[in-house]
Protein backbone atom coordinates (compact mmCIF):
# COMPACT_ATOMS: atom_id res chain seq x y z
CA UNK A 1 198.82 46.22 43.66
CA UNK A 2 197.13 44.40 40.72
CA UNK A 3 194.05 45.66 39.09
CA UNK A 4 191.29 42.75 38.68
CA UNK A 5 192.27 42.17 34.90
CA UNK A 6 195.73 42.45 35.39
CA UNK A 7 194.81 39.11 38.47
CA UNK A 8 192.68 37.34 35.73
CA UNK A 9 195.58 37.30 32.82
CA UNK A 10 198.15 36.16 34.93
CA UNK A 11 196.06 33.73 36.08
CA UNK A 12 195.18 32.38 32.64
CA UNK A 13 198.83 32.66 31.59
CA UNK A 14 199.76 30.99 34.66
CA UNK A 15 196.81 27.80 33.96
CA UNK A 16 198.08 27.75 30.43
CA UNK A 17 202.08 26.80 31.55
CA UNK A 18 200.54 24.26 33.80
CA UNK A 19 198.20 22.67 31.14
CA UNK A 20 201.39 22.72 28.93
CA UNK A 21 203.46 21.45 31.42
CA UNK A 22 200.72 18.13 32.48
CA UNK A 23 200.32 17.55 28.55
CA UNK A 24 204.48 17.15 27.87
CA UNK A 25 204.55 15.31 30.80
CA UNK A 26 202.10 12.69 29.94
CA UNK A 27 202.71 12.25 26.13
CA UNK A 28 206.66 13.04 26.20
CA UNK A 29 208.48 15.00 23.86
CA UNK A 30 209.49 12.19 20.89
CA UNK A 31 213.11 10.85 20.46
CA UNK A 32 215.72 12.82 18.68
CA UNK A 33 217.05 9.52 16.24
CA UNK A 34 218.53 11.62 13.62
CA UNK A 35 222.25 11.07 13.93
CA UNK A 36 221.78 7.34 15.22
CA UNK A 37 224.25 5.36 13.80
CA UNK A 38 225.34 8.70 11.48
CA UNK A 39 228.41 9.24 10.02
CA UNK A 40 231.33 9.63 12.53
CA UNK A 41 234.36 11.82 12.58
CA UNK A 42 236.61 11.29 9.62
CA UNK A 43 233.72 9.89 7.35
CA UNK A 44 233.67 13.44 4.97
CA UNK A 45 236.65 15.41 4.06
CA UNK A 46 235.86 18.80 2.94
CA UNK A 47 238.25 20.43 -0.04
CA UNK A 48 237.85 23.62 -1.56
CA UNK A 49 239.44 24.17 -4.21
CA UNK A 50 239.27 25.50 -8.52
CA UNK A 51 236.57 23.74 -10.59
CA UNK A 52 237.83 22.13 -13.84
CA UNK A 53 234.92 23.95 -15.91
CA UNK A 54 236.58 27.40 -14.98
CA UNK A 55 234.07 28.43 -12.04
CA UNK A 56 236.47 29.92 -9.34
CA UNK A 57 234.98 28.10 -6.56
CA UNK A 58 234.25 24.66 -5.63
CA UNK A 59 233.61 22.89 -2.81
CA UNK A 60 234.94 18.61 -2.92
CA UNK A 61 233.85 16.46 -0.26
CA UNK A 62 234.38 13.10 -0.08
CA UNK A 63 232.59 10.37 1.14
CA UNK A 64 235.32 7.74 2.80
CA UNK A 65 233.08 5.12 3.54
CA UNK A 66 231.33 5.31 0.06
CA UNK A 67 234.25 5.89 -1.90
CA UNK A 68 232.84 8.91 -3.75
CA UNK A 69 233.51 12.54 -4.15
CA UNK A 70 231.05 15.22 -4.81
CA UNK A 71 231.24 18.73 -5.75
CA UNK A 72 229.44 21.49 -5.09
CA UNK A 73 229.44 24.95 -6.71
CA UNK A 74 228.03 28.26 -5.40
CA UNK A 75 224.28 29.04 -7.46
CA UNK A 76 225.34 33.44 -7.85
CA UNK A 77 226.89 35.55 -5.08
CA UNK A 78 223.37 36.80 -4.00
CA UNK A 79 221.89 33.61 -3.06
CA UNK A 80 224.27 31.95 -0.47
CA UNK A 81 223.54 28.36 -1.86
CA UNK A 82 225.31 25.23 -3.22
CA UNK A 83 224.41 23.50 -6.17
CA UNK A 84 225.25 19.55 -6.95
CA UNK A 85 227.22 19.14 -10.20
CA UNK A 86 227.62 15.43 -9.68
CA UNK A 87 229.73 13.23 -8.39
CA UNK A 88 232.96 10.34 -9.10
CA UNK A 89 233.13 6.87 -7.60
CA UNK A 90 236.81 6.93 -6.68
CA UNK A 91 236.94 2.43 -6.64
CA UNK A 92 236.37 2.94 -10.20
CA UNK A 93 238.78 5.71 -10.72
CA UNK A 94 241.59 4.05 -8.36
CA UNK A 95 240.93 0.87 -7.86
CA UNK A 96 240.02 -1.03 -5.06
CA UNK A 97 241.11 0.43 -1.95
CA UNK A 98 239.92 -2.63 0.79
């Protein structure tokens, strides 16, 4: 059986859920709108490949829609991040494509 204080927390815990539960229901949780009208499959190709300036990695990705391609190089081995070296408009290098 449950001691008196044992009774009273899981009471409170139990009023909290509930209190939770009346407050999401009335205000709603707001609308997830991030990827409306986002890019859709086929938009980005992803290349990796050798960088011109002699780093041995590099991530190309290009923007179909936009006509551009960006690259990305890794910051150091110990920090798991990309960083933006810049990036071509491919209409300018190729002509127009339309």
């Amino acid at each position: 059986m449950l001691s008196k204080r044992g009774l009273v927390v899981m009471l409170a815990i139990l009023n909290g859920l509930l209190l939770l539960g009346l407050i999401l229901s009335v205000t709603g949780l707001p609308g997830a709108y991030a990827q409306l009208g986002g890019p859709r499959p086929g938009d980005f190709i992803a290349v990796t490949a050798e960088a011109s300036s002699g780093v041995s990695d590099a991530l190309y990705i290009i923007d179909v829609p936009e006509h551009k391609l960006h690259l990305f190089i890794p910051e150091g081995p110990q920090t798991h991040k990309l960083a933006y070296m810049g990036s071509r408009d491919l209409e300018k290098d190729f002509g127009k494509s339309k």
